[in-house]
Protein backbone atom coordinates (compact mmCIF):
# COMPACT_ATOMS: atom_id res chain seq x y z
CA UNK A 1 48.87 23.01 -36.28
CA UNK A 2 52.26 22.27 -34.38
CA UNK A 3 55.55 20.60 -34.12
CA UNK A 4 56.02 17.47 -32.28
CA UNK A 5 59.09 17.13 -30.39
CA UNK A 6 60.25 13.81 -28.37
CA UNK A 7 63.34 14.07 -26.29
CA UNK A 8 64.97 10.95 -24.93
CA UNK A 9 61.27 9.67 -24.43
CA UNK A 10 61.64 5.96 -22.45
CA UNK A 11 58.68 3.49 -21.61
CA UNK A 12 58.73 0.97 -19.52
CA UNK A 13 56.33 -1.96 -17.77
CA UNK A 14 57.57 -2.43 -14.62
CA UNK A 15 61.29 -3.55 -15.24
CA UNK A 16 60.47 -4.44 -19.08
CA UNK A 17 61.42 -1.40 -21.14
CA UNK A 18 60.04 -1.32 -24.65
CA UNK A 19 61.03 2.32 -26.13
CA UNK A 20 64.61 3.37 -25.75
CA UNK A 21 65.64 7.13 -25.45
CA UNK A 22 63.87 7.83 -28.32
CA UNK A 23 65.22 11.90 -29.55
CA UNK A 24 62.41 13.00 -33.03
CA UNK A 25 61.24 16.21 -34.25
CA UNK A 26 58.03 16.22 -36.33
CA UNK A 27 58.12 19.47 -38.11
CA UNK A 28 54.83 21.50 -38.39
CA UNK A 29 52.61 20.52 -41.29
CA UNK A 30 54.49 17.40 -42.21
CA UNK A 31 53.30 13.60 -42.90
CA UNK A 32 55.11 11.22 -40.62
CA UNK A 33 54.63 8.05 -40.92
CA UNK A 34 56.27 5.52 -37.80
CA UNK A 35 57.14 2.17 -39.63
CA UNK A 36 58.51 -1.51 -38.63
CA UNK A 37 57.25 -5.35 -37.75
CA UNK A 38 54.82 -6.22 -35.04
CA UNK A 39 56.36 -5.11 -31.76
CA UNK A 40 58.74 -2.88 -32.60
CA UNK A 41 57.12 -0.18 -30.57
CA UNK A 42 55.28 2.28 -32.94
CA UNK A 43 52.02 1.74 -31.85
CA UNK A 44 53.01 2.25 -28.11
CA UNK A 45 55.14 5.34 -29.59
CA UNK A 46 52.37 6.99 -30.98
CA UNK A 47 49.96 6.28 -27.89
CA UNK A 48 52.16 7.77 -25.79
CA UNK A 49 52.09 11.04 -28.06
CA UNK A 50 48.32 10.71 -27.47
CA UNK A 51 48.82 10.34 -23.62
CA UNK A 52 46.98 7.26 -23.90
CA UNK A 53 50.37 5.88 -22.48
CA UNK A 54 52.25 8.01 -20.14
CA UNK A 55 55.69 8.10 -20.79
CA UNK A 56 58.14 6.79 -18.24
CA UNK A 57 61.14 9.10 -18.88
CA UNK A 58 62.38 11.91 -20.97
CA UNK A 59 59.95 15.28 -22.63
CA UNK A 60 57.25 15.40 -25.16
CA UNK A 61 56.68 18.98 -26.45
CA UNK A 62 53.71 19.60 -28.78
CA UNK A 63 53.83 23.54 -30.33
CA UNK A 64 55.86 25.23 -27.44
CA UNK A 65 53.94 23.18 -24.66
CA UNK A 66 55.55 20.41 -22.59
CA UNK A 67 52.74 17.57 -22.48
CA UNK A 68 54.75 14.72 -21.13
CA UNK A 69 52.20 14.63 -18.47
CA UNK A 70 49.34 16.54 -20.03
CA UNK A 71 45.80 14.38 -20.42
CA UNK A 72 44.99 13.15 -23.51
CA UNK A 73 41.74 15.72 -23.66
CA UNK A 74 43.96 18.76 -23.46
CA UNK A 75 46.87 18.22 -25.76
CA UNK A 76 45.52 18.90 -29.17
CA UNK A 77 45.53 16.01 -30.66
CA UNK A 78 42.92 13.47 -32.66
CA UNK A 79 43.30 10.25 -32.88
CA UNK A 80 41.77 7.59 -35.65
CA UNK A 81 42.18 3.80 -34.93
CA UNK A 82 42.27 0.90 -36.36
CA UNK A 83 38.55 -0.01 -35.72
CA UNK A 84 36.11 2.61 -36.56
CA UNK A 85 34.66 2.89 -33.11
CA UNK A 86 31.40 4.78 -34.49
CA UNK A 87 28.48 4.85 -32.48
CA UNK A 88 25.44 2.20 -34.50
CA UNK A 89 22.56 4.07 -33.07
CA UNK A 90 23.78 7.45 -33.88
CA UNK A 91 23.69 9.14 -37.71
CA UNK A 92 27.20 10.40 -39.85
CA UNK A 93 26.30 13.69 -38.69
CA UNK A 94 25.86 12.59 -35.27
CA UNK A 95 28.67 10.52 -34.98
CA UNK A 96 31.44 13.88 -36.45
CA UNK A 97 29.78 15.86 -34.20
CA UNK A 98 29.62 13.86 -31.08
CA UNK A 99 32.76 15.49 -29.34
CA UNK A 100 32.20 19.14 -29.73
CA UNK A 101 28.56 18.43 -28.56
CA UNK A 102 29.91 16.83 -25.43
CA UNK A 103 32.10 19.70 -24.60
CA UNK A 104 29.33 21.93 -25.31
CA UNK A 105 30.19 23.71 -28.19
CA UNK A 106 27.07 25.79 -29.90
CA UNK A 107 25.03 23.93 -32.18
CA UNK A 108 25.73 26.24 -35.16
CA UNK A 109 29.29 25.82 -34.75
CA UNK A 110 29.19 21.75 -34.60
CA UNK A 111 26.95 22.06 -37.44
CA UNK A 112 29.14 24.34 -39.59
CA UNK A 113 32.35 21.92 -38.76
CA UNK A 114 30.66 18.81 -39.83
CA UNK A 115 29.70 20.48 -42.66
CA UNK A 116 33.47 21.18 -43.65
CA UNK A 117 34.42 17.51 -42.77
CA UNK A 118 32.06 16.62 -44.75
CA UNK A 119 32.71 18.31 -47.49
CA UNK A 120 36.67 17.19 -47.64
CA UNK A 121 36.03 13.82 -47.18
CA UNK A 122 33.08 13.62 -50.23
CA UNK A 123 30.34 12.59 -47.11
CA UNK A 124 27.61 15.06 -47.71
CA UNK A 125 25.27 11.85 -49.16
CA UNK A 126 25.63 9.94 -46.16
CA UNK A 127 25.12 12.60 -43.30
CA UNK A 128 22.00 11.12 -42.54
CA UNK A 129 22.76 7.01 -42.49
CA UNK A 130 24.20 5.11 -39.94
CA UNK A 131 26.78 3.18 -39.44
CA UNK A 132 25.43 -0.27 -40.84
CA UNK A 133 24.58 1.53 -44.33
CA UNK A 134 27.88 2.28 -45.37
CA UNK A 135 30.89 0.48 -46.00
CA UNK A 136 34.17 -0.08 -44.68
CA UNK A 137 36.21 3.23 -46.39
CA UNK A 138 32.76 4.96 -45.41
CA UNK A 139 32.94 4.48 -42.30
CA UNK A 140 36.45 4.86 -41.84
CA UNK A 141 36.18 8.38 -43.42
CA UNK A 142 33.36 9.14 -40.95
CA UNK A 143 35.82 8.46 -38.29
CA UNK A 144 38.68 10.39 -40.06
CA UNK A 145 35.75 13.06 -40.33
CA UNK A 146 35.06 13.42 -36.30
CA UNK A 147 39.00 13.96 -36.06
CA UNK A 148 38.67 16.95 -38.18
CA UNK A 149 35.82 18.14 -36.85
CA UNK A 150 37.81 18.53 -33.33
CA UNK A 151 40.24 20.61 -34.88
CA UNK A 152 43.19 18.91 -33.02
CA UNK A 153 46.45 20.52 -33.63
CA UNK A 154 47.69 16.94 -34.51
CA UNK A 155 46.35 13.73 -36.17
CA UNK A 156 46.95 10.49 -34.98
CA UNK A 157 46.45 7.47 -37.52
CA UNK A 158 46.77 3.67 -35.64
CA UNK A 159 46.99 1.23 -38.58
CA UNK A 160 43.67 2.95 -40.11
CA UNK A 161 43.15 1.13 -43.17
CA UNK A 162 44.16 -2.60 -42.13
CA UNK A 163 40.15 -3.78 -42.08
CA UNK A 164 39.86 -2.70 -45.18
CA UNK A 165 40.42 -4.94 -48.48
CA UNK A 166 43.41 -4.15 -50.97
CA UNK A 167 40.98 -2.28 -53.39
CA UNK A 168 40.11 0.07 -50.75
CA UNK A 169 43.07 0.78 -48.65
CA UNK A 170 44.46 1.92 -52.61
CA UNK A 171 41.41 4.24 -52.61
CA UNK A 172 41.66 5.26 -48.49
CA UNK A 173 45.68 6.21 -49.02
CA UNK A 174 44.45 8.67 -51.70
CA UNK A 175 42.15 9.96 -49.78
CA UNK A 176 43.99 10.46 -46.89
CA UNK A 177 47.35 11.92 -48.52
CA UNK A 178 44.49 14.57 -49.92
CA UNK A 179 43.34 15.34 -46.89
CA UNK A 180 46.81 15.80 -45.92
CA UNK A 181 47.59 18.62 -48.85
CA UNK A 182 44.12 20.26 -48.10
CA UNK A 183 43.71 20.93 -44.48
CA UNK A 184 48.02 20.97 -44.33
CA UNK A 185 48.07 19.77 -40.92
CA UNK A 186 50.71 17.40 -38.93
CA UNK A 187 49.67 14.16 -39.42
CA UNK A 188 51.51 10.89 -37.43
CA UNK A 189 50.58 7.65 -39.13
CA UNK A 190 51.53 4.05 -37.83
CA UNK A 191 51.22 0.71 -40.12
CA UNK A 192 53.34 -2.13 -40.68
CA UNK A 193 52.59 -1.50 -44.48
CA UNK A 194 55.90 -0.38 -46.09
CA UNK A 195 53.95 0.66 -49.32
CA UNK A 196 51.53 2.66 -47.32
CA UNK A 197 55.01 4.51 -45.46
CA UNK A 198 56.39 5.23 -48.84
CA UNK A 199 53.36 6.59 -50.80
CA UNK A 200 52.15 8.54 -48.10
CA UNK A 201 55.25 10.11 -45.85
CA UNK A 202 57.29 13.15 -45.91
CA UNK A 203 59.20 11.20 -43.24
CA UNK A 204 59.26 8.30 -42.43
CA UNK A 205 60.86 6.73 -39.14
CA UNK A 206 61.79 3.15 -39.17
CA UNK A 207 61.68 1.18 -35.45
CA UNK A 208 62.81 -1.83 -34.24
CA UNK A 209 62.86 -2.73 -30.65
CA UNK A 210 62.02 -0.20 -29.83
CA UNK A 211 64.98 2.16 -31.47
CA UNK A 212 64.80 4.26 -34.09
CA UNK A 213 66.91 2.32 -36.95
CA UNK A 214 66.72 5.53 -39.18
CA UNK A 215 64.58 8.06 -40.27
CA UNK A 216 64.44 9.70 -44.03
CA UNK A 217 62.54 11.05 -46.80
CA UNK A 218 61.23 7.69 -48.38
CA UNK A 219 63.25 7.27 -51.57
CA UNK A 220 66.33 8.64 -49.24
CA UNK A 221 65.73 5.21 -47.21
CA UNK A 222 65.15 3.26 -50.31
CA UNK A 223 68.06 4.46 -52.16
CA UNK A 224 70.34 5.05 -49.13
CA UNK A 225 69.67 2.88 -46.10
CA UNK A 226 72.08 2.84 -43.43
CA UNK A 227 72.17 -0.88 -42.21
CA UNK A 228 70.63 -4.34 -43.55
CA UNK A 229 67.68 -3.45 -41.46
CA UNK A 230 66.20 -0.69 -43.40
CA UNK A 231 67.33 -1.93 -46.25
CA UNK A 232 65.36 -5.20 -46.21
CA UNK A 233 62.54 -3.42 -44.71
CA UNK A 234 61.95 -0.82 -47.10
CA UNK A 235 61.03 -1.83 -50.71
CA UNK A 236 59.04 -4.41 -51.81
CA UNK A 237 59.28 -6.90 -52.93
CA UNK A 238 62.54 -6.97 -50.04
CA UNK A 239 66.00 -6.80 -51.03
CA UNK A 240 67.89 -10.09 -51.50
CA UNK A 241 70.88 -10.49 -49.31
CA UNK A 242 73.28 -13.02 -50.07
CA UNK A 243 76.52 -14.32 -47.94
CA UNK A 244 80.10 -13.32 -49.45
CA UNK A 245 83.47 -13.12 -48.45
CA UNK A 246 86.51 -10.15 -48.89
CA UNK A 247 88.97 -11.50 -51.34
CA UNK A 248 90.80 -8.34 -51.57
CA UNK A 249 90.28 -4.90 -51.07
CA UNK A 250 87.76 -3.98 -54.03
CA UNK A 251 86.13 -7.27 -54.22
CA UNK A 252 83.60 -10.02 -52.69
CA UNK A 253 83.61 -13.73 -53.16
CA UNK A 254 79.66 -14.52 -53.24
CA UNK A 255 78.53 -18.32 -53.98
CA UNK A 256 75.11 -17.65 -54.00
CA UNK A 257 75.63 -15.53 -57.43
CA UNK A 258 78.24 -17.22 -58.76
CA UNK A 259 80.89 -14.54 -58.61
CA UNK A 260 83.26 -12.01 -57.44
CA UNK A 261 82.09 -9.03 -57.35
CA UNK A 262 84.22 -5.64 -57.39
CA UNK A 263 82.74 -3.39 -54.89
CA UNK A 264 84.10 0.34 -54.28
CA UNK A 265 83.02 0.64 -50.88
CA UNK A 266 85.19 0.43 -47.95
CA UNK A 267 85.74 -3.85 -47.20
CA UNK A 268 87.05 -5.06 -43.76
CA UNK A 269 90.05 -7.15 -44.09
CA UNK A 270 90.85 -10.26 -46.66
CA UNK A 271 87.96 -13.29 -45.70
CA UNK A 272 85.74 -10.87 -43.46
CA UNK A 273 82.48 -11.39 -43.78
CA UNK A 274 80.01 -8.97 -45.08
CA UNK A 275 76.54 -9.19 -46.62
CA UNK A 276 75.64 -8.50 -50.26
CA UNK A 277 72.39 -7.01 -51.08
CA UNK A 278 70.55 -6.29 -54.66
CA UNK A 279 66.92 -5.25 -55.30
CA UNK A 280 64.90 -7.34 -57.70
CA UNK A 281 64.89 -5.04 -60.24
CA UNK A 282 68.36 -5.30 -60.29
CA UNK A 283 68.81 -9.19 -61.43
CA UNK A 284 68.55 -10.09 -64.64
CA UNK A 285 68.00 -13.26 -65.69
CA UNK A 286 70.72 -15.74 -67.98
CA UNK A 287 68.58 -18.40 -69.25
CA UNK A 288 71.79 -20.04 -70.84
CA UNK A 289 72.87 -20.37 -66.94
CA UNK A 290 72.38 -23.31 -65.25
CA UNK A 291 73.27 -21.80 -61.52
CA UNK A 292 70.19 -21.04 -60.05
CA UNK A 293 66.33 -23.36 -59.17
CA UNK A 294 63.48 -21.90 -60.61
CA UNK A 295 61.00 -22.20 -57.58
CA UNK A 296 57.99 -20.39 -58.53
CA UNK A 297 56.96 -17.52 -60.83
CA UNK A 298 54.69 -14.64 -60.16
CA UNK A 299 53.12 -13.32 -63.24
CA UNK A 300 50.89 -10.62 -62.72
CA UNK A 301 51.14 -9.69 -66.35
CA UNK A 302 53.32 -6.60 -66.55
CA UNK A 303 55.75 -7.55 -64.19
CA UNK A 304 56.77 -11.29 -63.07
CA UNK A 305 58.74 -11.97 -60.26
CA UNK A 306 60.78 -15.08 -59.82
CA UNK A 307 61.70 -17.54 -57.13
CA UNK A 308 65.21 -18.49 -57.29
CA UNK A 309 67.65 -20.91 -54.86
CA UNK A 310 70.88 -20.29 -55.26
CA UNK A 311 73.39 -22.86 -55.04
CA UNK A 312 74.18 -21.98 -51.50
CA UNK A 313 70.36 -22.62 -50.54
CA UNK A 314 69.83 -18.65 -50.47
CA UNK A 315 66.38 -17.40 -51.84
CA UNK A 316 66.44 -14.86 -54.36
CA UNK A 317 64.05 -12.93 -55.87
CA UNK A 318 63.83 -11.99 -59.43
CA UNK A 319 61.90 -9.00 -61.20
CA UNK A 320 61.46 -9.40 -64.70
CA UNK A 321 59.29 -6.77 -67.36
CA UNK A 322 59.33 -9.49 -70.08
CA UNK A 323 57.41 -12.66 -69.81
CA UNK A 324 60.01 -15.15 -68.70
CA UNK A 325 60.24 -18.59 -70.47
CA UNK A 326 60.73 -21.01 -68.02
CA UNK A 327 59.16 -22.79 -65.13
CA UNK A 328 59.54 -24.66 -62.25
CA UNK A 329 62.37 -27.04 -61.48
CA UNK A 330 64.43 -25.08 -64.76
CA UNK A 331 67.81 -24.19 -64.06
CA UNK A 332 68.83 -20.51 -64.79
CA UNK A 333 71.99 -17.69 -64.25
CA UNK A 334 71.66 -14.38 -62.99
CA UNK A 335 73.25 -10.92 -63.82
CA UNK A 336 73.54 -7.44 -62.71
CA UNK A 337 75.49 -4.51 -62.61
CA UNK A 338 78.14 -4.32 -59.27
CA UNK A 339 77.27 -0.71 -58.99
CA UNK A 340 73.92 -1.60 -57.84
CA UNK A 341 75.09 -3.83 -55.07
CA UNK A 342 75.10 -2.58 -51.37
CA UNK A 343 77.48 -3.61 -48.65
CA UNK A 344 76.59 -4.64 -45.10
CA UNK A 345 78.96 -5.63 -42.61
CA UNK A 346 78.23 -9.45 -41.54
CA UNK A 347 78.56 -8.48 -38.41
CA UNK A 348 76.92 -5.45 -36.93
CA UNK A 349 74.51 -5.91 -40.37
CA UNK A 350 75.75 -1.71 -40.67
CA UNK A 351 76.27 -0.26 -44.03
CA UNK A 352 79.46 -0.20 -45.84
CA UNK A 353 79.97 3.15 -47.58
C-alpha cells in the first residue's frame, strides 16, 4: 500500500483548463472519497491518478515514486468503474483472474489470489457462473474482486455503485467499507452521492470547478464547513439558506424567518449582506404561526420532512420526529435556537466565524 501525493497537479484541453493547481496528500491506508456535482472535476481527478489522463502540469507521487508520466500498467494502481466491464463468455473465476494470467503469472498463484478475493468478497458460490447469472452487486463485487486480485498498491472506485438500485448500493457501501478495514489498503472513491462520502470516508475532498473547496473528516465538514458551498453540499437533506441583513453588530434582520437573530460571529458592517443557514433538524415547527406555506410533506414514518415558503418566497425545509398535523396550503411559524445558525458572507458565500 502507499501514499498518494498531488502537487499543484493542472489539466487542461487545449486552452480549456478544468483542474486548477490542485496540492492533496492521501495518507497510506486511508479511505478518500473525491466529492461534488457533475463536472466539478473528480472523475477527471481520479483518472489522471490512474494515468488514464495525463496530467498537464504539476507532480503526482504514489509511495516515493514520481508517476506524473508513468503508464497506467506500471503505477500500482486498480481501478473499478462505473460499469462492470466483465467479460460474458468468461466464468467469476475467469474474469478475477484475467489480468495476472495475461501478464503471465503461474497458474497456482492466480488461483490462490482468486481464491482470497473470493473469499473477502463472500464469492466462493459463484466462481463458476458467468456474468448473466448473477446480479448487479454480484457482479460488481466480481469486478471489485479482479482489483484485488492485482494487488495494486491503490484502489480506484469511479461512481461504482450508481447502476445499482437503493437497496443494493445500502448493501454494496457495507461491503465495500469492509473490504476497506480487512485488506487496509488506500482506497480513492469518486460519486456525486454525499451519503455515500460521509458513510464511507476517512477524508473526504469536496470539488467544484475544478478546486478543491475543502477537505475534512466528514462530520468535521458537516459540523464545520468553511463557505456556503460545503455547507449546502454536505448533509442531506441540504441546509436551508435564507437572505438577512446586519442590523448591528451581534445581530441579523432575516424576513424569510420572521426575525432578528443574535449571532456571535464576526458581522460586516450595519445593512451588509450575509447569508443565514440552518439544517432541518434544526427548525421546529409553531403551528400557532401563521408565517410560513405548507407545500408538501414527506412522511416516511419516523421522520417527516416539510416543505415550507417563507414569506420572502425562500424554500425551507423542515425535519420533524413527530407526525406533524397539518397539510398543504396550512399556514405555520418556525423556531430554532440562534446558536445553531451559521454565517456566510453574501458576498464571497465564505464563512463567518
Amino acid at each position: 500500500m502507499a501514499q498518494v501525493t498531488l502537487q499543484k497537479v493542472v489539466k487542461k484541453y487545449g486552452d480549456v483548463q478544468v483542474i486548477h493547481g490542485i496540492d492533496l496528500e492521501v495518507k497510506d491506508g486511508e479511505f478518500c472519497v473525491f466529492v461534488g456535482p457533475s463536472g466539478c472535476g473528480k472523475s477527471t481527478l481520479l483518472r489522471m491518478v490512474a494515468g488514464l489522463e495525463e496530467t498537464t502540469e504539476g507532480k503526482m507521487r504514489i509511495g516515493a515514486r514520481d508517476v506524473t508520466h508513468v503508464d497506467p500498467s506500471e503505477r500500482g494502481v486498480a481501478m473499478v468503474f462505473q460499469t462492470y466491464a466483465l467479460y460474458p463468455h468468461m466464468t467469476v473465476a475467469e474474469n478475477m483472474g484475467f489480468g495476472l494470467k495475461m501478464t503471465g503469472h503461474p497458474k497456482s498463484e492466480i488461483d490462490s489470489k482468486v481464491k482470497e478475493a473470493s473469499r473477502i468478497l463472500k464469492l466462493d458460490e459463484y466462481l463458476a457462473r458467468k456474468p448473466k447469472a448473477l446480479s448487479g452487486g454480484q457482479r460488481q463485487r466480481v469486478a471489485i474482486g479482479r482489483a484485488i486480485v492485482r494487488g495494486p498498491d491503490v484502489f480506484l472506485f469511479d461512481e461504482p455503485l450508481s447502476n445499482l438500485d437503493a437497496e443494493l448500493r445500502v448493501e454494496m457501501r457495507v461491503e465495500i467499507a469492509r473490504l476497506h478495514r480487512e485488506i487496509g489498503a488506500t482506497m480513492i472513491y469518486v460519486t456525486h452521492d454525499q451519503v455515500e462520502a460521509m458513510t464511507l470516508a476517512d477524508k473526504i475532498v469536496v470539488l467544484r470547478k475544478g478546486r478543491v473547496e475543502q477537505v475534512g473528516a466528514p462530520l468535521d465538514l458537516y459540523h464545520n464547513p468553511d463557505n456556503k458551498f460545503v455547507a449546502g453540499f454536505i448533509g442531506s437533506p441540504a441546509m436551508n439558506f435564507v437572505a438577512g441583513v446586519v442590523e448591528t453588530a451581534t445581530s441579523v434582520t432575516c424576513k424569510g424567518l420572521g426575525m432578528t437573530v443574535p449571532l456571535s460571529v464576526a458581522l460586516p458592517g450595519k445593512g451588509a449582506g450575509v447569508t443565514l443557514g440552518l439544517r432541518p433538524q434544526h427548525l421546529s415547527l409553531d403551528t400557532r404561526g401563521n408565517t410560513h406555506r405548507v407545500e408538501m410533506t414527506e412522511a416516511l414514518g419516523g421522520i417527516s420532512f416539510m416543505h415550507l415558503t417563507a414569506p420572502t418566497g425562500e424554500r425551507l425545509v423542515l425535519e420533524s420526529r413527530e407526525d406533524p398535523d397539518v397539510k398543504m396550503g396550512d399556514m405555520v411559524g418556525v423556531s430554532f435556537d440562534p446558536s445553531h445558525v451559521m454565517a456566510f458572507d453574501a458576498k464571497t458565500e465564505a464563512r463567518l466565524r
